[in-house]
N, C-alpha and C. Protein backbone atom coordinates (compact mmCIF):
# COMPACT_ATOMS: atom_id res chain seq x y z
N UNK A 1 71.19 256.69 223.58
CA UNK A 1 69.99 256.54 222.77
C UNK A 1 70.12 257.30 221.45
N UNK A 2 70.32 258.26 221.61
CA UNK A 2 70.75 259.41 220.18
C UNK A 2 72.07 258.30 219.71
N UNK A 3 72.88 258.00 219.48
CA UNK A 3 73.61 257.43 219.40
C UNK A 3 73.22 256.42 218.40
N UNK A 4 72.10 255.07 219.18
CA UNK A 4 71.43 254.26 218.87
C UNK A 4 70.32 254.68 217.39
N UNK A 5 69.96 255.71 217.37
CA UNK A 5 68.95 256.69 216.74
C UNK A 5 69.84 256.91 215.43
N UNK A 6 70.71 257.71 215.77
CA UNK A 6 71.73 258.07 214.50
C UNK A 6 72.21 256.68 213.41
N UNK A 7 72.32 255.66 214.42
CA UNK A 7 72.74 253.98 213.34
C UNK A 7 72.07 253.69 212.74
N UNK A 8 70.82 253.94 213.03
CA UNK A 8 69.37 252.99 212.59
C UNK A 8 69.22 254.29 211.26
N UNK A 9 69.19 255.45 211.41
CA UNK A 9 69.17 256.52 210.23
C UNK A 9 69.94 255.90 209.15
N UNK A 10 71.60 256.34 209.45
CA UNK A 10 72.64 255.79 208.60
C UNK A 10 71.98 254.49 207.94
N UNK A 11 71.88 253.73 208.43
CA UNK A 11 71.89 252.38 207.87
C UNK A 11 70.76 252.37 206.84
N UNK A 12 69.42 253.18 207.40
CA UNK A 12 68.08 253.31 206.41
C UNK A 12 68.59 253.71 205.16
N UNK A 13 69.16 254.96 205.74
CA UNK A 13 69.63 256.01 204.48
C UNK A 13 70.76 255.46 203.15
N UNK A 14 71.59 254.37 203.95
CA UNK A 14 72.63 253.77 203.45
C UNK A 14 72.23 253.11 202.36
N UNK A 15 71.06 252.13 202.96
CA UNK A 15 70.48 251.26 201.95
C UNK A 15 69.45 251.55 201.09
N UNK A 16 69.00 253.03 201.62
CA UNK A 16 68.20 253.82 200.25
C UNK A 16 68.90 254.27 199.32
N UNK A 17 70.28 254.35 199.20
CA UNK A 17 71.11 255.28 198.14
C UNK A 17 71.47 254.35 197.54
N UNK A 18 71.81 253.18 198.07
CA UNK A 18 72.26 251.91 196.95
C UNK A 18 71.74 251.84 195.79
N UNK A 19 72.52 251.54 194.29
CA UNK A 19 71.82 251.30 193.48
C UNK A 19 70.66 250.00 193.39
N UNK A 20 70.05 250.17 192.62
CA UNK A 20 68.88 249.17 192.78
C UNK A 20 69.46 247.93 190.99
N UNK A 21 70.56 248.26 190.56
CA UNK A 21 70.74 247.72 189.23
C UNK A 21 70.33 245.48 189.12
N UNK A 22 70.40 245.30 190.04
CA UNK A 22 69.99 243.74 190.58
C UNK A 22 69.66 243.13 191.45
N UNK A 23 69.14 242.34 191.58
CA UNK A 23 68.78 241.86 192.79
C UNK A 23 68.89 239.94 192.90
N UNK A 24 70.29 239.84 193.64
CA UNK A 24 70.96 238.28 193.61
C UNK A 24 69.65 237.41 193.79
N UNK A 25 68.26 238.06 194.23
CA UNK A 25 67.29 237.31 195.23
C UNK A 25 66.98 236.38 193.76
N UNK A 26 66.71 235.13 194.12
CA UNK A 26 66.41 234.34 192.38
C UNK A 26 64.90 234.39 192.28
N UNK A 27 64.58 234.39 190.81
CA UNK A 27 62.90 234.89 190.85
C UNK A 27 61.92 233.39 191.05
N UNK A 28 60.75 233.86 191.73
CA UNK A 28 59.89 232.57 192.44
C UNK A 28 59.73 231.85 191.27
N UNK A 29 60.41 230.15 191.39
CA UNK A 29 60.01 229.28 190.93
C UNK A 29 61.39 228.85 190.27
N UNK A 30 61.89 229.82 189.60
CA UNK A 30 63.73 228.92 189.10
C UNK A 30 64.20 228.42 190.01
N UNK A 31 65.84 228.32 189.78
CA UNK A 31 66.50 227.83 190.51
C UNK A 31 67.74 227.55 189.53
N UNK A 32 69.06 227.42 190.65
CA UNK A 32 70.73 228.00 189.67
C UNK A 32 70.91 226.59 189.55
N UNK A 33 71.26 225.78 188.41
CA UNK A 33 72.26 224.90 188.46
C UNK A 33 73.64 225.27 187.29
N UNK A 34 73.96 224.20 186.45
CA UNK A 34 75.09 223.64 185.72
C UNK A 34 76.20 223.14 186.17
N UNK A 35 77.42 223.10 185.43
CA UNK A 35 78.12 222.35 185.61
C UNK A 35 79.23 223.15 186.95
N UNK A 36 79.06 224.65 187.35
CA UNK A 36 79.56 225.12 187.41
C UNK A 36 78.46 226.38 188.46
N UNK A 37 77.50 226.55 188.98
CA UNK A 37 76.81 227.16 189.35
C UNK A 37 76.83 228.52 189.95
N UNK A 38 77.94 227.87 191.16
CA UNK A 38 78.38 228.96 192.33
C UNK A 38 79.45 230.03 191.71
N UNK A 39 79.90 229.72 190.13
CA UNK A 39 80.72 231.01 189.50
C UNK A 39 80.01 232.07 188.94
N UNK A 40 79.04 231.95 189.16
CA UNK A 40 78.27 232.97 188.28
C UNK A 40 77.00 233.60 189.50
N UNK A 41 76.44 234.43 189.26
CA UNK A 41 75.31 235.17 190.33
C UNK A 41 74.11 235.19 189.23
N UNK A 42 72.91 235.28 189.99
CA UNK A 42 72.32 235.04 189.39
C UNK A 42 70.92 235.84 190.02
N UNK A 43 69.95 236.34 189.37
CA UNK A 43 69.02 236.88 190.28
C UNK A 43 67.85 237.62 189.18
N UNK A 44 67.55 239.08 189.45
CA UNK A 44 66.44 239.64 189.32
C UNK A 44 66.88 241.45 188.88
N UNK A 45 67.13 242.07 187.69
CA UNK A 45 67.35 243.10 187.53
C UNK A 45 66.06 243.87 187.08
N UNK A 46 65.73 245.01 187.51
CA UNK A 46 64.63 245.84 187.88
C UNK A 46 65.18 247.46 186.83
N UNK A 47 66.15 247.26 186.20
CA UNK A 47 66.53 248.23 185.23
C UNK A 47 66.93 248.11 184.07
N UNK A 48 67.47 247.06 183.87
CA UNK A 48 67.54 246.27 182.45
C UNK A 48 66.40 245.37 182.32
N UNK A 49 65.51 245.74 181.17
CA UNK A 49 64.57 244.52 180.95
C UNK A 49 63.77 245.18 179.39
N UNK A 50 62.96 244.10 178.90
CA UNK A 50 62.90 243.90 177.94
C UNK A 50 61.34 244.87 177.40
N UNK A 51 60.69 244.79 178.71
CA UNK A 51 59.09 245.41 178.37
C UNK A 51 59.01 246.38 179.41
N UNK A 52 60.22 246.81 180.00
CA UNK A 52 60.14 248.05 181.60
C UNK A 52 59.22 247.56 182.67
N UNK A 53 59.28 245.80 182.65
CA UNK A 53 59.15 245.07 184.40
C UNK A 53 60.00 245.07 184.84
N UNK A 54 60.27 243.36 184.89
CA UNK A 54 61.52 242.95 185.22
C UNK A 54 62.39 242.03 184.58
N UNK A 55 63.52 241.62 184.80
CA UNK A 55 63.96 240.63 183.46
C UNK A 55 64.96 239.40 184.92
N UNK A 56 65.43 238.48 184.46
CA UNK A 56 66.57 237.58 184.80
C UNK A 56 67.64 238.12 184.75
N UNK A 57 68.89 237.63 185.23
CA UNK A 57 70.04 238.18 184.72
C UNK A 57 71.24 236.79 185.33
N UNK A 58 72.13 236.30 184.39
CA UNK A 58 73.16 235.72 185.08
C UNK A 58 74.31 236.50 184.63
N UNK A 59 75.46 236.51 185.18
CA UNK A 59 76.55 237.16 185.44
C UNK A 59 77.30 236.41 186.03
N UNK A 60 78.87 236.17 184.96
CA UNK A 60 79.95 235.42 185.62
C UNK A 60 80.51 236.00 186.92
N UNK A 61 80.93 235.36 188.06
CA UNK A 61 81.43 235.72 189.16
C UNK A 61 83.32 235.64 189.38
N UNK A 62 83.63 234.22 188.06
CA UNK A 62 84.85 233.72 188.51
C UNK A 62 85.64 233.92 186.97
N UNK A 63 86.83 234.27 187.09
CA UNK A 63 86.88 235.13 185.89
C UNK A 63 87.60 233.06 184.87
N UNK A 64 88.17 232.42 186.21
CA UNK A 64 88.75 231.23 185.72
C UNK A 64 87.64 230.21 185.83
N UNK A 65 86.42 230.73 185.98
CA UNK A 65 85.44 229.19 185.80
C UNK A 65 85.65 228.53 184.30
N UNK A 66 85.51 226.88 184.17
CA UNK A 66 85.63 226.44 183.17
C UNK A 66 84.63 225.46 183.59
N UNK A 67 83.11 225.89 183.82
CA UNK A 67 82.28 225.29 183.14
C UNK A 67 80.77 226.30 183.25
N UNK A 68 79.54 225.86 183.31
CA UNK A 68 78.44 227.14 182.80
C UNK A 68 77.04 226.69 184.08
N UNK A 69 76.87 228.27 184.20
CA UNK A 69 75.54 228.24 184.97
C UNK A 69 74.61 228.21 184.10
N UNK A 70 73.67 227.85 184.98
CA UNK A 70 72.02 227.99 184.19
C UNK A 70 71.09 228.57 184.99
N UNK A 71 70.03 229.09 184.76
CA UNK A 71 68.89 229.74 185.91
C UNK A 71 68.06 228.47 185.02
N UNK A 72 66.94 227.93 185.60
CA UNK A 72 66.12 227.15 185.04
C UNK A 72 65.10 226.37 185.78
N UNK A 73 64.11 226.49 184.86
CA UNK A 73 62.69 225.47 185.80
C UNK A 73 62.77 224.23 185.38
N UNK A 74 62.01 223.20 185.49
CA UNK A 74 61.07 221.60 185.25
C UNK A 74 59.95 221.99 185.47
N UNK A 75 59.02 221.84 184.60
CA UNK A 75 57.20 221.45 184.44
C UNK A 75 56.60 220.36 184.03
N UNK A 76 56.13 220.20 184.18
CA UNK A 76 55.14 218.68 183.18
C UNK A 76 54.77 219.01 182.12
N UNK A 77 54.93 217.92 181.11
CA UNK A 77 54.58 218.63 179.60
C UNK A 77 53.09 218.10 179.06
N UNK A 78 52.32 217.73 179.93
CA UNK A 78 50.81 216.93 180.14
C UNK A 78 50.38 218.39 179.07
N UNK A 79 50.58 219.19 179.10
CA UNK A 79 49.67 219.67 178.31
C UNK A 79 49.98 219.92 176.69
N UNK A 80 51.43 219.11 176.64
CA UNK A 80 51.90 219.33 175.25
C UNK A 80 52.48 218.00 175.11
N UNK A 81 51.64 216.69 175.41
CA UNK A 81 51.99 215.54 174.85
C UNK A 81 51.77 215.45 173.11
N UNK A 82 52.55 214.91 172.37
CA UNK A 82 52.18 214.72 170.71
C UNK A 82 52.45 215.89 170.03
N UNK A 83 52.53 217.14 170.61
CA UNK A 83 52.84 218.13 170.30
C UNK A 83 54.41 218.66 169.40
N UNK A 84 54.29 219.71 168.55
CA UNK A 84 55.59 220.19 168.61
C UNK A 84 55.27 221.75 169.05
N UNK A 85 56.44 221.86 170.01
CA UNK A 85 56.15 223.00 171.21
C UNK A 85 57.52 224.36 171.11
N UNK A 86 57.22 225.73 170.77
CA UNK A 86 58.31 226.47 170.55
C UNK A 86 58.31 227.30 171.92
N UNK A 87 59.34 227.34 172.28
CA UNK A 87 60.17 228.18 173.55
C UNK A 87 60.52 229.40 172.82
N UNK A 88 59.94 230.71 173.37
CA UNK A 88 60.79 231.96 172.67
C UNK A 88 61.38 232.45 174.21
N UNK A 89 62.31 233.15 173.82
CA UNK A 89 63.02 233.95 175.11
C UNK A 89 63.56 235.02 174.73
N UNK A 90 63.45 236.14 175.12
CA UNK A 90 64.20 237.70 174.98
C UNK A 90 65.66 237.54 175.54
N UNK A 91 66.51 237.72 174.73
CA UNK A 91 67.96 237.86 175.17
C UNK A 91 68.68 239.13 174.88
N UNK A 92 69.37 239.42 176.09
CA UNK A 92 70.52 240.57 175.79
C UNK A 92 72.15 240.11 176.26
N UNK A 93 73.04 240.62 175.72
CA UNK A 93 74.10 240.28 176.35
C UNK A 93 75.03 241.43 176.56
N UNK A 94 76.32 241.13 177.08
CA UNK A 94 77.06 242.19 177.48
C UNK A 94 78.51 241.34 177.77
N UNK A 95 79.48 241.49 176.43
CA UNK A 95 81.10 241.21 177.25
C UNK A 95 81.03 239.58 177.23
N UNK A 96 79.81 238.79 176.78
CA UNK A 96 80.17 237.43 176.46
C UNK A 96 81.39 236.80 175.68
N UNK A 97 82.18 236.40 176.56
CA UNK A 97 83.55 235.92 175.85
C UNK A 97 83.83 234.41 175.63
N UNK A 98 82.31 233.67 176.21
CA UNK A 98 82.18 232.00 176.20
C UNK A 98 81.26 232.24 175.36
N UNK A 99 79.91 231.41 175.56
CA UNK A 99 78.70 231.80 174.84
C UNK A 99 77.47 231.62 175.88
N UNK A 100 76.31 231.98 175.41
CA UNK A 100 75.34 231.76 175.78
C UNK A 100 74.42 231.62 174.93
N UNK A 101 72.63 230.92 175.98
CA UNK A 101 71.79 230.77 174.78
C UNK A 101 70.83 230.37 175.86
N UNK A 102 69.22 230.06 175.12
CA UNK A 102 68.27 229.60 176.10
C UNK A 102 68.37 228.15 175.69
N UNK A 103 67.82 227.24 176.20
CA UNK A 103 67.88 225.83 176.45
C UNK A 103 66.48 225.24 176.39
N UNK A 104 66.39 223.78 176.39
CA UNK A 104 65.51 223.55 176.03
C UNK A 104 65.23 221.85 175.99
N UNK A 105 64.50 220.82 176.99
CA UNK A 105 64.94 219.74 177.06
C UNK A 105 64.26 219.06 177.66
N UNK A 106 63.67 218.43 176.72
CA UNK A 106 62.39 216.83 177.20
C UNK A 106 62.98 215.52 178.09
N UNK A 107 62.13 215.21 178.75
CA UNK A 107 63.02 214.04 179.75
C UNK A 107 61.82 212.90 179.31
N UNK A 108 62.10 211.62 179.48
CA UNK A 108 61.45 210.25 179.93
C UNK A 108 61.58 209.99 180.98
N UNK A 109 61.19 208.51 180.91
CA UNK A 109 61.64 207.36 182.28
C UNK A 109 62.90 207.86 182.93
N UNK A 110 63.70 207.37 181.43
CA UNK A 110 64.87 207.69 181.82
C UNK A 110 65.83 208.62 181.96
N UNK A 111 66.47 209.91 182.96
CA UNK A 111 66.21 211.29 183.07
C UNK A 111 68.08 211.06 182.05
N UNK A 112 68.85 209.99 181.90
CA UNK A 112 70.10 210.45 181.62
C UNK A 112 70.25 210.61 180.19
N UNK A 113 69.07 210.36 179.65
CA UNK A 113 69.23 210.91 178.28
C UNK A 113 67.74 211.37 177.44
N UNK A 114 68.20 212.85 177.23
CA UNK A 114 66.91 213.22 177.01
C UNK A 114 66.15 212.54 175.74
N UNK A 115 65.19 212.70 175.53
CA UNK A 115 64.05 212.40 174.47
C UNK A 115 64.42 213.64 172.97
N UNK A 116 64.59 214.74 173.77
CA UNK A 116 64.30 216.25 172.39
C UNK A 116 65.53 217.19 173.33
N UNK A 117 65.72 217.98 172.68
CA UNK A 117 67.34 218.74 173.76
C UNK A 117 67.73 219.70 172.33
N UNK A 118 67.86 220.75 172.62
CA UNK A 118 68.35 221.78 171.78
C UNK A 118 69.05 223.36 173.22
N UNK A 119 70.08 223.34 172.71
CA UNK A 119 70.97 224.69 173.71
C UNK A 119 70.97 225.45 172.87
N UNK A 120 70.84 225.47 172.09
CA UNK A 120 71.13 226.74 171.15
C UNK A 120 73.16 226.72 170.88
N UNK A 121 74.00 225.70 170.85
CA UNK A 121 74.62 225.49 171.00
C UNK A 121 75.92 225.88 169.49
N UNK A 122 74.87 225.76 168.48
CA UNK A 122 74.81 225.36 167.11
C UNK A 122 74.68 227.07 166.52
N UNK A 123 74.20 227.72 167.39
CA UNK A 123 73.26 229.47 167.10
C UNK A 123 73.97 230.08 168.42
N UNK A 124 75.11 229.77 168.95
CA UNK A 124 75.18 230.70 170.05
C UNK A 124 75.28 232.18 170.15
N UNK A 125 75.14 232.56 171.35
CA UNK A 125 75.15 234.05 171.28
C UNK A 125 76.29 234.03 171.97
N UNK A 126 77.38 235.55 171.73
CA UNK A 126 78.28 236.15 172.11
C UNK A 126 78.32 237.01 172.04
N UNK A 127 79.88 238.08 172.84
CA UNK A 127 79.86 239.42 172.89
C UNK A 127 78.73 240.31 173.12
N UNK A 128 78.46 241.64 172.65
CA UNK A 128 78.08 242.19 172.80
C UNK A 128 76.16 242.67 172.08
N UNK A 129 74.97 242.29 172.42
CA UNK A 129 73.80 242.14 172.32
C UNK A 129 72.82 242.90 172.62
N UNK A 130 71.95 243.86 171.83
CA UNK A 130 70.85 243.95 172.14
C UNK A 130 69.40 242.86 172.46
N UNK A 131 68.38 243.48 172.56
CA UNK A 131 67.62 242.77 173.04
C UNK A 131 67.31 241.92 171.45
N UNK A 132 67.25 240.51 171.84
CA UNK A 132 66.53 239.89 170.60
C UNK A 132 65.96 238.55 170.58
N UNK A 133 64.81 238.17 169.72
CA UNK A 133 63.77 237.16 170.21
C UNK A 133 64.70 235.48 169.30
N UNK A 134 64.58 234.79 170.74
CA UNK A 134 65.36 233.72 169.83
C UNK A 134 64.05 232.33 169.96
N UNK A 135 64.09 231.29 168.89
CA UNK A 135 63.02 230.65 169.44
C UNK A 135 63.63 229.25 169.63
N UNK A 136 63.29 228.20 170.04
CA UNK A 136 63.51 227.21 170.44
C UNK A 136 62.07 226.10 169.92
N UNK A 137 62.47 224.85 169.38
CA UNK A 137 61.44 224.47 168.68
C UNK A 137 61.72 222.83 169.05
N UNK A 138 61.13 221.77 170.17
CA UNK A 138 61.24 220.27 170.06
C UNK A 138 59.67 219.93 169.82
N UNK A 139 59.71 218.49 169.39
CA UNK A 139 58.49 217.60 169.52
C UNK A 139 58.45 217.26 170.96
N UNK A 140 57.29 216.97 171.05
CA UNK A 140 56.97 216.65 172.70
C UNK A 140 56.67 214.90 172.66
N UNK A 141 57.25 213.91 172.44
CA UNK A 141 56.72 212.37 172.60
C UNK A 141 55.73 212.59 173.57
N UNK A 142 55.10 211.11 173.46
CA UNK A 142 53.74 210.80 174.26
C UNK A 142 54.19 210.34 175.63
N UNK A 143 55.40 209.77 175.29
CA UNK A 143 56.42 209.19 176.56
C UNK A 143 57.14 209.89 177.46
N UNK A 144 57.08 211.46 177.33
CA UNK A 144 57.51 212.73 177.58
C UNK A 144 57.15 212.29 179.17
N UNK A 145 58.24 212.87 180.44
CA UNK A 145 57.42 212.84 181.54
C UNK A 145 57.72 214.54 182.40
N UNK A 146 58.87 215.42 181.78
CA UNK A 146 58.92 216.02 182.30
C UNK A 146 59.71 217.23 181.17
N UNK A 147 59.29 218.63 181.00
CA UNK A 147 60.38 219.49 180.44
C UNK A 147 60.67 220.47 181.55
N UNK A 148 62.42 220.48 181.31
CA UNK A 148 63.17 221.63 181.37
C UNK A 148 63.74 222.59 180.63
N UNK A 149 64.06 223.68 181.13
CA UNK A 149 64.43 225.13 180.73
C UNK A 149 64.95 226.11 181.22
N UNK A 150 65.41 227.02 180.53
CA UNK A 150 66.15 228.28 181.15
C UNK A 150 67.48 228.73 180.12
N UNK A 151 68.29 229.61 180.83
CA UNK A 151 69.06 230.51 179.75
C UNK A 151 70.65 229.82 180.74
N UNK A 152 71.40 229.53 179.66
CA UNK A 152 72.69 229.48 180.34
C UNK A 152 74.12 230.09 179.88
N UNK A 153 74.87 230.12 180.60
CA UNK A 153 76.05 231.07 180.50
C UNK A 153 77.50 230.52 180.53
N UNK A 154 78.11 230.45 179.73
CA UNK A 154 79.26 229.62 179.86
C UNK A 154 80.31 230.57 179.67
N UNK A 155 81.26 230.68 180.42
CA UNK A 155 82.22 231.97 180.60
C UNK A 155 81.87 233.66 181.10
N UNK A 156 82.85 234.50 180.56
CA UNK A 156 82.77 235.76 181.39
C UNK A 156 81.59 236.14 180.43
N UNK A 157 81.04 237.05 181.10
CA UNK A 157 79.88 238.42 180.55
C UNK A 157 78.47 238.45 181.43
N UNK A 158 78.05 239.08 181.06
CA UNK A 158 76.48 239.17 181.66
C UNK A 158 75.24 238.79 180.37
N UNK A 159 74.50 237.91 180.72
CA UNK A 159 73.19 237.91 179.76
C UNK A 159 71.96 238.13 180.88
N UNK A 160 70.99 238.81 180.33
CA UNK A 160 69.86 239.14 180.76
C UNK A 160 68.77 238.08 179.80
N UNK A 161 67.37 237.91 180.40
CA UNK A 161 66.21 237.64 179.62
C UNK A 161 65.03 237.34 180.12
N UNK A 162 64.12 237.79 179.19
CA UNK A 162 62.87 238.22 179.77
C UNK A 162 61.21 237.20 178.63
N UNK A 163 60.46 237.55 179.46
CA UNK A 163 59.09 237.35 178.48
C UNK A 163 59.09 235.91 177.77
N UNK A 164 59.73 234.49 178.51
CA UNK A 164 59.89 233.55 177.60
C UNK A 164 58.12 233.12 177.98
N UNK A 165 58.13 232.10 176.77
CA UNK A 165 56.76 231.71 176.27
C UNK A 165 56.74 230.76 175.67
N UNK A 166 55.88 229.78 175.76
CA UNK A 166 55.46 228.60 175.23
C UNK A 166 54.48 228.83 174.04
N UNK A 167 54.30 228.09 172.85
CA UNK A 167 53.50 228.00 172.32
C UNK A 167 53.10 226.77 171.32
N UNK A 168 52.40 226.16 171.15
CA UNK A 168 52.05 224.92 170.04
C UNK A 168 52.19 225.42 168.87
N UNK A 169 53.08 224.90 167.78
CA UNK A 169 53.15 225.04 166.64
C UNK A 169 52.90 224.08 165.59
N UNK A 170 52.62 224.52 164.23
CA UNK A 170 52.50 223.07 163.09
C UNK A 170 53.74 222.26 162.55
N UNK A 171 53.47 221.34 162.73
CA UNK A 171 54.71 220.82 161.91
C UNK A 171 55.49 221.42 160.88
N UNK A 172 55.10 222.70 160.32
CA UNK A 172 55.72 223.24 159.42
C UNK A 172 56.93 224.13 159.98
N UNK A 173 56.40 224.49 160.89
CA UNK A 173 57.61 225.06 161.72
C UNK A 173 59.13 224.37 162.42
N UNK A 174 60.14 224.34 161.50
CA UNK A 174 61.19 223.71 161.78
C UNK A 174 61.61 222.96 162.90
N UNK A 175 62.49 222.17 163.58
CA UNK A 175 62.67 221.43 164.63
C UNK A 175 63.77 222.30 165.08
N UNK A 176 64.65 222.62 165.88
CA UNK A 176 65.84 222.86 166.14
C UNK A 176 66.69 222.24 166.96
N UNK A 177 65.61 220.96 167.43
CA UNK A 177 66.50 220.02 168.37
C UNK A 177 67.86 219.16 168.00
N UNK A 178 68.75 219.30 168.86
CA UNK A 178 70.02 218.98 168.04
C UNK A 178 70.20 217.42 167.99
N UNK A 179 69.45 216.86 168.37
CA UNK A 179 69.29 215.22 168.61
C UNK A 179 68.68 214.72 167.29
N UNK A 180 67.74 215.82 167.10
CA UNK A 180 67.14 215.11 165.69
C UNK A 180 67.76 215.47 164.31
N UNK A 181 68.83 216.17 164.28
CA UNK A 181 69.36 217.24 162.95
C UNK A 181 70.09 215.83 163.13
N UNK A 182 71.21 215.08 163.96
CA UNK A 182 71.94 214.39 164.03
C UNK A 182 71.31 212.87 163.01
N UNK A 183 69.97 212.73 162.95
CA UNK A 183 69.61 211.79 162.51
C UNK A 183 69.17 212.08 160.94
N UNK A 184 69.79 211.88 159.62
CA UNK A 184 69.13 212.03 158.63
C UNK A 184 68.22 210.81 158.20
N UNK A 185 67.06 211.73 157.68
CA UNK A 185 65.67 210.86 156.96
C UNK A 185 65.83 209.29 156.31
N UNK A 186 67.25 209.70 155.49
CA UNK A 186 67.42 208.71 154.72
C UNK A 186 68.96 208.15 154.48
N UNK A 187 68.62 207.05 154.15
CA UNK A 187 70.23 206.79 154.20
C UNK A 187 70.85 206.99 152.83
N UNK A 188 72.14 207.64 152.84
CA UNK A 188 72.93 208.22 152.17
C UNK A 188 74.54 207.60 152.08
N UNK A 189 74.97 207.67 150.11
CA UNK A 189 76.56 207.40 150.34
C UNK A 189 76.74 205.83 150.69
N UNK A 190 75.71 204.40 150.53
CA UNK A 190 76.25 203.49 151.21
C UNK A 190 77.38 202.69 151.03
N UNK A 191 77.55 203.05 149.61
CA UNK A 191 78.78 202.33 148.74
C UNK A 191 80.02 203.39 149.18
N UNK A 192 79.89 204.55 149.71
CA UNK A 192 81.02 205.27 149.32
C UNK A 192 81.76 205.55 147.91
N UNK A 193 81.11 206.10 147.79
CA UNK A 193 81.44 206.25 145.89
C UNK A 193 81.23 208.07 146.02
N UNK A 194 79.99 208.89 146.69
CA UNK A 194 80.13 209.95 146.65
C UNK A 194 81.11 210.55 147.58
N UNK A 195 81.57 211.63 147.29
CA UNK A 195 82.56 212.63 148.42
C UNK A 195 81.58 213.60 148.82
């Protein structure tokens, strides 16, 4: 019985001294995908964070992965139909040697090609990062049926992030969706005569 008594101590005691620096548990309501998921960990750090709660955190696992996790939700965008809608997210990084960035991406009918889509792809973050506010900016169509989101990680390092937020903005506030930069206003050059 003493015996039995002494394990159950150890083990309390064991798992009280552990550091507390993360927690793999994923926070209620995300969920891990990309192209590449199971290389990277993903969870809940309680010592790095942005306002002294709590923050996200992904972290490469595989030093040879060659493709990128994401932590990320889907919501309905019913409340930002017609809209143009900005995503901010708190980012930190650490030892990023791929890139990272928060994400950002309107769906239709049809889910294989989005409507509005910006990664931050164009603005990535690397290496080494303090905390800093990045924003994310699509139109919302009327035809909109679903948005996704979240922060993703492509190669070695750790990124953290915290406090993201929605908000309605005016049209004056830039687009950053990379679907629409691709399309210019007007047509340009048709003769080929300018360089």
């Amino acid at each position: 019985m003493k015996l039995y008594c002494v394990a159950i101590l150890t083990s309390i005691l064991t798992m009280n001294s552990l550091p507390t620096l993360a927690n793999e548990v994923l926070p209620e309501g995300w969920f891990k995908a990309g192209s590449a998921p199971t290389d990277y960990k993903m969870g809940v750090d309680v010592n790095i964070t942005f306002d002294g709660g709590k923050s996200a955190f992904i972290e490469s696992d595989n030093a040879e992965s060659n493709g990128f996790g994401t932590l990320m939700q889907n919501s309905s965008v019913e409340d930002y139909l017609g809209k143009r809608v900005q995503l901010t997210i708190y980012i930190k990084t650490q030892d990023v040697t791929g890139w990272t960035g928060g994400w950002f991406r309107i769906d239709g009918e049809q889910t294989t090609t989005p409507l509005a889509f910006d990664n931050m792809n164009n603005r990535a973050i690397k290496d080494t990062t303090d905390w800093s506010k990045y924003s994310l900016v699509l139109d919302i169509p009327t035809n909109a049926k679903n948005m996704a989101y979240g922060v993703l990680l492509n190669g070695n390092g750790k990124v953290w992030f915290d406090n993201l937020s929605f908000e309605i903005v005016d049209k004056n506030t830039p687009l950053t969706d990379l679907y629409a930069s691709k399309n210019q206003k007007k047509t340009k050059n048709l003769s080929f005569e300018n360089e």
